[in-house]
N, C-alpha and C. Protein backbone atom coordinates (compact mmCIF):
# COMPACT_ATOMS: atom_id res chain seq x y z
N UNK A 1 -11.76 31.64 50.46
CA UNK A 1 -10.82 31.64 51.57
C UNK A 1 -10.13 33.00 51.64
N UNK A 2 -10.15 33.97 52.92
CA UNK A 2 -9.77 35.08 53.10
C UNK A 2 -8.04 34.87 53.55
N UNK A 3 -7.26 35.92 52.68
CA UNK A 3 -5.65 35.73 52.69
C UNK A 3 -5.71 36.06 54.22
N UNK A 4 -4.59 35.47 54.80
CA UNK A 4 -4.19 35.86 56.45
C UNK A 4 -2.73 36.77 55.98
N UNK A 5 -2.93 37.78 56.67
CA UNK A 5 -2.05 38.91 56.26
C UNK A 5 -0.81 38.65 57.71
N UNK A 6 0.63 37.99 57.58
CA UNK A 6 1.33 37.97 58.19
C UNK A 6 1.92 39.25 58.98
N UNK A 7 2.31 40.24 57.57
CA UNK A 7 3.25 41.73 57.51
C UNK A 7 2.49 42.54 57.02
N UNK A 8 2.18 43.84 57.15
CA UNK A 8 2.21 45.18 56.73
C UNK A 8 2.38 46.17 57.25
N UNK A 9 3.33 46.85 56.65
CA UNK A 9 3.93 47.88 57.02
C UNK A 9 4.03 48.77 55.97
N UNK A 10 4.25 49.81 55.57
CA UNK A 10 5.07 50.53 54.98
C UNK A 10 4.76 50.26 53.27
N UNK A 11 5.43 50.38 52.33
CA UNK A 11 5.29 49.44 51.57
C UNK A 11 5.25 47.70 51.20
N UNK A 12 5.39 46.94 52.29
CA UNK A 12 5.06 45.80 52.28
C UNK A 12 4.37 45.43 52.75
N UNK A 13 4.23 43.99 51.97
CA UNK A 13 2.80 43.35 52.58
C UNK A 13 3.38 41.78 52.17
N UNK A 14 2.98 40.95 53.43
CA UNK A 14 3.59 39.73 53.30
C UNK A 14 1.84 38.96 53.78
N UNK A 15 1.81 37.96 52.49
CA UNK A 15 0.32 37.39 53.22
C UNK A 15 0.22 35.84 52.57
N UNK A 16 -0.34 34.83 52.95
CA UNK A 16 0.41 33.12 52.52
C UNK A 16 0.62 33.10 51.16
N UNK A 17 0.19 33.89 50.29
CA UNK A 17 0.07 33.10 48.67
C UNK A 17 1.42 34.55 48.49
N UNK A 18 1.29 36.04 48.65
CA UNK A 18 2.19 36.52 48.02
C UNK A 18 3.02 37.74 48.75
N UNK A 19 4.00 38.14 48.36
CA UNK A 19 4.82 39.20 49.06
C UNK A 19 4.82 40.03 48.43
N UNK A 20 4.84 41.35 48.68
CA UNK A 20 4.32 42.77 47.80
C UNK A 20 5.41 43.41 48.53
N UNK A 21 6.80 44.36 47.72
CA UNK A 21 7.08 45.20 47.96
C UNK A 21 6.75 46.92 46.86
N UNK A 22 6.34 47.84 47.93
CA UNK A 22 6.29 48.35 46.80
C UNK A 22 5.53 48.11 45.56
N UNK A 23 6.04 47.76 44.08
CA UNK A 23 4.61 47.38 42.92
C UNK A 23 5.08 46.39 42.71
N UNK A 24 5.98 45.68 43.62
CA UNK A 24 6.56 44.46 42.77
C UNK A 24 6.03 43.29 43.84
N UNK A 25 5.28 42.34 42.94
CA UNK A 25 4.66 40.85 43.92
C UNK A 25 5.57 39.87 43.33
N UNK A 26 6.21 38.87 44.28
CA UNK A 26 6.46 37.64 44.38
C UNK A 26 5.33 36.83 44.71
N UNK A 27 5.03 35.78 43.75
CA UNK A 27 4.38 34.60 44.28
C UNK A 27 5.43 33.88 45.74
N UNK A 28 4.05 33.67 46.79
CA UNK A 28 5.21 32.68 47.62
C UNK A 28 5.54 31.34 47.26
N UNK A 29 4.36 30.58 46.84
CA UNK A 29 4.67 29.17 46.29
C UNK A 29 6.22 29.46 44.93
N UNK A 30 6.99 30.80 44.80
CA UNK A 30 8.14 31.06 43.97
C UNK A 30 8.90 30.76 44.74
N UNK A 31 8.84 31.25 46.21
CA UNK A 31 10.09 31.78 46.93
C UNK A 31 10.41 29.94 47.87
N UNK A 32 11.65 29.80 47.76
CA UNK A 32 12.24 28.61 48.19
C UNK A 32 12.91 28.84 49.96
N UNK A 33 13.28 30.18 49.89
CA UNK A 33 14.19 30.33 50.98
C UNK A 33 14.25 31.96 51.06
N UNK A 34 14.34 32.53 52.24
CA UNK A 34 14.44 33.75 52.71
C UNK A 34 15.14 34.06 53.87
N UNK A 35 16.70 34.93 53.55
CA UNK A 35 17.29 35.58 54.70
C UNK A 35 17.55 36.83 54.88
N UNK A 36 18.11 37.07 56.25
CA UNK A 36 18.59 38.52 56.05
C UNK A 36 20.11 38.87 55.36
N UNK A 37 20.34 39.38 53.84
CA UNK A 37 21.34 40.12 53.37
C UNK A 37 21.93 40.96 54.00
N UNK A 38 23.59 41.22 54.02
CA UNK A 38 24.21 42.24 54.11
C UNK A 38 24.96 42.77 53.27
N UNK A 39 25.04 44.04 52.93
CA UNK A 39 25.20 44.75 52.47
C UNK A 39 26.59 45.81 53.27
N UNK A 40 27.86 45.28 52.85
CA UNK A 40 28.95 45.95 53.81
C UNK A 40 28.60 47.48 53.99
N UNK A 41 29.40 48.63 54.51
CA UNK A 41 29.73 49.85 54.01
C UNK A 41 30.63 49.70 53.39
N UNK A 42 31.17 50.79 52.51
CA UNK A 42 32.44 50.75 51.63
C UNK A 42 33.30 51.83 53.18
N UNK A 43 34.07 51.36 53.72
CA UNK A 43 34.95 52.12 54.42
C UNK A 43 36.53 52.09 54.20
N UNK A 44 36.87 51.83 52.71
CA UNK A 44 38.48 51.75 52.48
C UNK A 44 38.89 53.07 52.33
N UNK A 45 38.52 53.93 51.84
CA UNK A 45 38.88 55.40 51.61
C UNK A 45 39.01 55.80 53.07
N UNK A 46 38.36 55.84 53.79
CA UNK A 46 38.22 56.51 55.35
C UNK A 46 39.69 55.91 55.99
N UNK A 47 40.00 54.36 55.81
CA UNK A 47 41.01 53.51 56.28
C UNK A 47 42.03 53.80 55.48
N UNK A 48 42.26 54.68 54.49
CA UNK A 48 43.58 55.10 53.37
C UNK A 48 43.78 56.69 54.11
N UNK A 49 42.75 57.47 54.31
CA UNK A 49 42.63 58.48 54.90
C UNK A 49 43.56 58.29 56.22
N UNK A 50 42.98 57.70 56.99
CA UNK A 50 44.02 57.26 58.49
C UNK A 50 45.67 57.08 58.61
N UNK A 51 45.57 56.00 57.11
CA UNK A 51 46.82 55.91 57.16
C UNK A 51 47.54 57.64 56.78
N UNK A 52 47.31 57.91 56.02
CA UNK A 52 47.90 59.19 55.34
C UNK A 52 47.94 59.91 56.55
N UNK A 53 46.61 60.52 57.36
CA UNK A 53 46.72 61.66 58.52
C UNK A 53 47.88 61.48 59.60
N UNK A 54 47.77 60.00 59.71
CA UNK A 54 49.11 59.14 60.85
C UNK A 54 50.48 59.59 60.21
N UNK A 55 50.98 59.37 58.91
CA UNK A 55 51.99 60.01 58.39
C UNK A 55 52.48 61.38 58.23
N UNK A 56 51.04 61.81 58.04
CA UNK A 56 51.29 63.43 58.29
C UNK A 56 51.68 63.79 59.47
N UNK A 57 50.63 63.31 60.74
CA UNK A 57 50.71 63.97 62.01
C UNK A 57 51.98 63.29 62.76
N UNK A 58 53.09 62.08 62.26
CA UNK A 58 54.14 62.16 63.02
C UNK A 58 55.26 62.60 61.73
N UNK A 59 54.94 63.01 61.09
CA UNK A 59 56.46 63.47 60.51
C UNK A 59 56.59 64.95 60.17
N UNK A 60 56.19 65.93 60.91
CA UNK A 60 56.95 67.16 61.00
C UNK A 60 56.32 68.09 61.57
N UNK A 61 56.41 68.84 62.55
CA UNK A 61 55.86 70.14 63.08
C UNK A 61 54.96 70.74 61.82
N UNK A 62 54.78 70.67 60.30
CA UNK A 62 54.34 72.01 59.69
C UNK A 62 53.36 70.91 59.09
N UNK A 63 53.45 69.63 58.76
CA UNK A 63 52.17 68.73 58.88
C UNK A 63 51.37 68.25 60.05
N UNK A 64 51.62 68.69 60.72
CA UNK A 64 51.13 68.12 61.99
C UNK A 64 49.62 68.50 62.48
N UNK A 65 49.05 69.50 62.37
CA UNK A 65 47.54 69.81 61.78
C UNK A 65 47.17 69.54 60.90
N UNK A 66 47.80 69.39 59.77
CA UNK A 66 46.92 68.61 58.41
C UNK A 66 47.06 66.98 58.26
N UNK A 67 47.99 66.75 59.44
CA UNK A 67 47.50 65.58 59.74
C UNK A 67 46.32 65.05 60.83
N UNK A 68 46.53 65.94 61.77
CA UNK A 68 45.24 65.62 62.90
C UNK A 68 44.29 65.79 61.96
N UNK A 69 43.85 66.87 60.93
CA UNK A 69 42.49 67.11 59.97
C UNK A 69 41.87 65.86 59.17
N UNK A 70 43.07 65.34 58.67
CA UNK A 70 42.97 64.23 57.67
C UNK A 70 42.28 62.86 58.93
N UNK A 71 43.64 62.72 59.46
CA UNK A 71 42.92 61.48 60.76
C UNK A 71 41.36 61.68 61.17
N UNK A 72 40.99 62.69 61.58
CA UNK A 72 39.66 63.33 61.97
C UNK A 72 38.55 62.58 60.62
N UNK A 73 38.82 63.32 59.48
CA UNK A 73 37.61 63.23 58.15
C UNK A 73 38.04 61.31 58.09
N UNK A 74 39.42 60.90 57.76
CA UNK A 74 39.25 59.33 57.84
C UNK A 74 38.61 58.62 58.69
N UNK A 75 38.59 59.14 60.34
CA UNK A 75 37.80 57.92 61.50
C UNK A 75 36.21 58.47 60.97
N UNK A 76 35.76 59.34 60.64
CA UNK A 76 34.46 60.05 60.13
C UNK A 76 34.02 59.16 59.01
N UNK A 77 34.95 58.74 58.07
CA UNK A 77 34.28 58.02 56.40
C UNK A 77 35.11 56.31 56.72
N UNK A 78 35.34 55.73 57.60
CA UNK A 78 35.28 54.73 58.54
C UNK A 78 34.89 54.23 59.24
N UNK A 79 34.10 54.96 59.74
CA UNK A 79 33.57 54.71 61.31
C UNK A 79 31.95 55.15 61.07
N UNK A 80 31.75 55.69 60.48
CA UNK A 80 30.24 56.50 60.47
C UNK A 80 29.23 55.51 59.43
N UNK A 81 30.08 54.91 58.08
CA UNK A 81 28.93 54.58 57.46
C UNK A 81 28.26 52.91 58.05
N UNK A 82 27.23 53.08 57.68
CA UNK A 82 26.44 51.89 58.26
C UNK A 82 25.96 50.59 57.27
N UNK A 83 26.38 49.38 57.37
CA UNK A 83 26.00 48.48 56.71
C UNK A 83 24.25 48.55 56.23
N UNK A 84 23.96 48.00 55.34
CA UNK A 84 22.79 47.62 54.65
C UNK A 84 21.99 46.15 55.00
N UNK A 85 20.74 46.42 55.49
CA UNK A 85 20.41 45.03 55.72
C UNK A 85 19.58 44.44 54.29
N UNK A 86 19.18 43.54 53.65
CA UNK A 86 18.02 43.31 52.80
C UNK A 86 17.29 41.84 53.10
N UNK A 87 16.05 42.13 52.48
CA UNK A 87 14.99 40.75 52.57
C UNK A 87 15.94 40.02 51.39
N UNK A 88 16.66 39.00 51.13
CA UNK A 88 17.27 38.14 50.53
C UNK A 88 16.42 36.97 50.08
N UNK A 89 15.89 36.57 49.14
CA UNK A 89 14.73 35.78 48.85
C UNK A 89 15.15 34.61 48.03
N UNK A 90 14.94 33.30 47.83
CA UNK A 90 15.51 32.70 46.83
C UNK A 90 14.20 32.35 45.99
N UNK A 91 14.69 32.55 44.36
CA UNK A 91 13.38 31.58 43.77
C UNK A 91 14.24 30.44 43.12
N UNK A 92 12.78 30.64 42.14
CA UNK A 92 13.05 29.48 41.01
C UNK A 92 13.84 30.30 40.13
N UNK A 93 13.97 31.09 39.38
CA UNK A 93 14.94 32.04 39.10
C UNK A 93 16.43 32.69 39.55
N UNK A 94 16.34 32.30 40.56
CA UNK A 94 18.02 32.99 41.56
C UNK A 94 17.33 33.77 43.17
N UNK A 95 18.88 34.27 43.39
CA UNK A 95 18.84 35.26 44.25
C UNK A 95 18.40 36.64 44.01
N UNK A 96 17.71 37.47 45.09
CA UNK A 96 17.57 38.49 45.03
C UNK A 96 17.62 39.22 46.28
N UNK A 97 17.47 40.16 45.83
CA UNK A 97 17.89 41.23 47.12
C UNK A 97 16.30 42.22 47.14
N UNK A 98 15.33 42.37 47.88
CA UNK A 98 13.84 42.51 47.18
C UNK A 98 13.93 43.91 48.28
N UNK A 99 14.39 44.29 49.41
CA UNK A 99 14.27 45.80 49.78
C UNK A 99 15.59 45.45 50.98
N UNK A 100 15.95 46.87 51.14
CA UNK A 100 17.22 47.60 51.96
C UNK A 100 16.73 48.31 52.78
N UNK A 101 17.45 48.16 53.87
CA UNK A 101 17.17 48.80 55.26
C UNK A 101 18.58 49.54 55.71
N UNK A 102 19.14 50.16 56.54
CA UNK A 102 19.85 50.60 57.70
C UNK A 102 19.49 49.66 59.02
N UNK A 103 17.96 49.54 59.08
CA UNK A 103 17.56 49.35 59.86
C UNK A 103 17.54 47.40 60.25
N UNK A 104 18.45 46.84 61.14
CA UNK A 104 18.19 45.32 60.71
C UNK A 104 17.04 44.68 61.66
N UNK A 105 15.99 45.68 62.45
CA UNK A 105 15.16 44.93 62.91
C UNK A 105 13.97 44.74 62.47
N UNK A 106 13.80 45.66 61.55
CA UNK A 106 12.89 46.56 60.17
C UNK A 106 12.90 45.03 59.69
N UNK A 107 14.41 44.66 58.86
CA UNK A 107 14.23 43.68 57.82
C UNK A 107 13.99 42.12 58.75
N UNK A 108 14.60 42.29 59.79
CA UNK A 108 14.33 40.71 60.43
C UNK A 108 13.00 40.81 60.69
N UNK A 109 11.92 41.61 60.34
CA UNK A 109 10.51 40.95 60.93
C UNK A 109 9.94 40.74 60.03
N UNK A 110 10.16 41.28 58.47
CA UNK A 110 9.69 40.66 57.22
C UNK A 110 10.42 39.91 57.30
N UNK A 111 11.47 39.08 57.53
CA UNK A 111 12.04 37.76 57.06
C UNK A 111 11.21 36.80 58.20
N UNK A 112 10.90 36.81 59.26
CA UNK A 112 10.35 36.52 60.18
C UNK A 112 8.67 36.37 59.34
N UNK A 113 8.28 37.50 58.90
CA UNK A 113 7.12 36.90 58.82
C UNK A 113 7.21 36.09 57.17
N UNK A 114 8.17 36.24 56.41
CA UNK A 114 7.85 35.47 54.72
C UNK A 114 8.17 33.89 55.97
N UNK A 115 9.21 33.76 56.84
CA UNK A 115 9.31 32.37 56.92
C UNK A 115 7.90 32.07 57.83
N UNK A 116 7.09 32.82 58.27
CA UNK A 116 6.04 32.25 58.85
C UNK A 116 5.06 31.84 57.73
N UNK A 117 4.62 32.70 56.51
CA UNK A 117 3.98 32.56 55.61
C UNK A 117 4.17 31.51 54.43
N UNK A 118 5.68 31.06 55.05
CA UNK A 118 6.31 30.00 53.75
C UNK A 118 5.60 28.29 55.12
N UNK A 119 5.80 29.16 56.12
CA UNK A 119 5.16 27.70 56.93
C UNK A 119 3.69 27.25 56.56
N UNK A 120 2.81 28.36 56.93
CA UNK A 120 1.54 28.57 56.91
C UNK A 120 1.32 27.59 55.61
N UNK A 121 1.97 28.24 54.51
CA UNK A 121 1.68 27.76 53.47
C UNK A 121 1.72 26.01 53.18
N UNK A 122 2.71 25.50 53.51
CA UNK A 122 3.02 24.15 53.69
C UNK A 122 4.21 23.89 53.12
């Protein structure tokens, strides 16, 4: 019986019996459940930054550019970084987190295809 290959792309390969990222295979008859993970940005520094530039830039004529500077680099390390998507897999073993994206349409079509391959399978 020839494997029916759901996914490949890139380094993965999703096909009914197993999932390959990279050198690492999951059996599918392992995997119980598969979603898409997130992965926040860390943006508290950028949001401590804001506060500080706001204090600078209303309390005195001679801070008042090193506060617009500061406000500027805080909405920049706030605003700019981008959450993490991942293939989220469950086994018989636990949770895992099996690859990371930026990208969340990247990871929704391997989750899309392990849940087609977890169907296929029975």
């Amino acid at each position: 019986m020839e494997e029916t290959i759901f996914f490949q792309s890139g380094g993965v390969t999703v096909t009914q019996s197993r999932y390959i990222v990279d050198n690492k295979t999951f059996a599918m008859r392992n995997i119980s459940s598969v979603q898409v993970g997130v992965i926040l940005a860390k943006r508290g520094f950028g949001f401590f930054l804001l506060v500080v530039g706001l204090i600078l830039a209303v309390s005195s004529n001679d801070a008042r550019t090193a506060g617009i500077v500061v406000l500027i680099l805080g909405a920049l390390f706030a605003f700019l970084p981008k959450d993490k998507f991942t293939v989220r897999i469950s086994t018989n073993s636990g949770e895992t987190d099996s690859l990371w994206s930026k990208d969340r349409q990247s990871i929704q079509r391997i989750v899309d295809a392990l849940n087609e391959a977890m169907i296929h399978r029975g």
